[in-house]
Protein backbone atom coordinates (compact mmCIF):
# COMPACT_ATOMS: atom_id res chain seq x y z
CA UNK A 1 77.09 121.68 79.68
CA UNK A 2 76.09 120.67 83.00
CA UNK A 3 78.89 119.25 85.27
CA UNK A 4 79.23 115.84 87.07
CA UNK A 5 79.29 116.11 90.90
CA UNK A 6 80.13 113.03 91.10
CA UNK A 7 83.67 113.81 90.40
CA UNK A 8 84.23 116.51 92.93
CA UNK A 9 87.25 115.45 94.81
CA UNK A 10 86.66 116.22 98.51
CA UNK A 11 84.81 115.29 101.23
CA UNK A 12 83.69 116.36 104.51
CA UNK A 13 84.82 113.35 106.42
CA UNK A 14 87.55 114.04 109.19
CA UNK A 15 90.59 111.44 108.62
CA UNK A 16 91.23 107.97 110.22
CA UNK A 17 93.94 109.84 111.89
CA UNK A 18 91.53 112.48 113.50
CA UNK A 19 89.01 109.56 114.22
CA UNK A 20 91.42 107.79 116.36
CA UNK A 21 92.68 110.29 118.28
CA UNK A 22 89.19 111.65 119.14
CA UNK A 23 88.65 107.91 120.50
CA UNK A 24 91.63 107.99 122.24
CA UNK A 25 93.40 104.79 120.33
CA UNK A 26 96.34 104.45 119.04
CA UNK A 27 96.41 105.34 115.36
CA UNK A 28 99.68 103.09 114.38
CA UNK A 29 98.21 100.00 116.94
CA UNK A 30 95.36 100.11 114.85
CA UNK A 31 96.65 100.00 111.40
CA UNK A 32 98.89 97.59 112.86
CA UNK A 33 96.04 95.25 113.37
CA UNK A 34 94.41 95.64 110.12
CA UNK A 35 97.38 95.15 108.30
CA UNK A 36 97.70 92.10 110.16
CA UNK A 37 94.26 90.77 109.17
CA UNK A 38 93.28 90.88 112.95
CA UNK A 39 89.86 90.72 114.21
CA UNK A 40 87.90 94.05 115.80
CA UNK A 41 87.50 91.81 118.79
CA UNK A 42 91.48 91.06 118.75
CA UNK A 43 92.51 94.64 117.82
CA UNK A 44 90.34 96.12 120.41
CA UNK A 45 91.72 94.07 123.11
CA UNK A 46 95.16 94.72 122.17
CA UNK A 47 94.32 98.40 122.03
CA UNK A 48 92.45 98.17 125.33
CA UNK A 49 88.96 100.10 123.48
CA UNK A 50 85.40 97.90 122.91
CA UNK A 51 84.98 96.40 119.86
CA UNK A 52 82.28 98.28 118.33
CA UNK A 53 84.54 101.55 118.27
CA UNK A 54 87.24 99.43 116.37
CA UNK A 55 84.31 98.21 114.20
CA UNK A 56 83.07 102.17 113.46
CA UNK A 57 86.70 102.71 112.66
CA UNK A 58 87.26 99.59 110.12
CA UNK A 59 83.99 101.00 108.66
CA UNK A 60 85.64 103.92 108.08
CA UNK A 61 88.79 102.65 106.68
CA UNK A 62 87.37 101.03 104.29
CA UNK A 63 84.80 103.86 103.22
CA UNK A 64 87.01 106.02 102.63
CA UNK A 65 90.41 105.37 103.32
CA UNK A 66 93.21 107.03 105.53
CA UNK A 67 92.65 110.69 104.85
CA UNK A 68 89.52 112.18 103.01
CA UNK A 69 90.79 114.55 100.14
CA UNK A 70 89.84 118.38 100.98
CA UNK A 71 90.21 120.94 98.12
CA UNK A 72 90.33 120.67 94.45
CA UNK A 73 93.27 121.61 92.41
């Protein structure tokens, strides 16, 4: 029986968390500003970053979430 990848739960993809601080932004600023429907343009301001890097992080986000899942159980 062959087994489906596709349902390997992990992923190489460092967390929003990790993202963030690498970027040098404020991790609970910007969840602040997408939970408050914000624009990049808007959040990035607020967060004094450009808008493209609060962009590459709301790409993330919605990719794949908070924090990627690493391991199996």
């Amino acid at each position: 029986m062959s087994e489906d990848i596709s349902r390997v739960p992990w992923g190489m993809h460092p967390s929003l968390k990790d993202r963030t601080n690498e970027l040098g932004i404020d991790f609970d600023g910007f969840i602040e500003g997408l939970k408050n429907n914000l624009d990049d343009s808007r959040i990035a301001r607020e967060l004094g970053t450009t808008e493209k890097a609060i962009t590459s992080l709301r790409k993330h986000f919605e990719e794949f979430g908070i924090q990627s899942i690493v391991g199996r159980d």
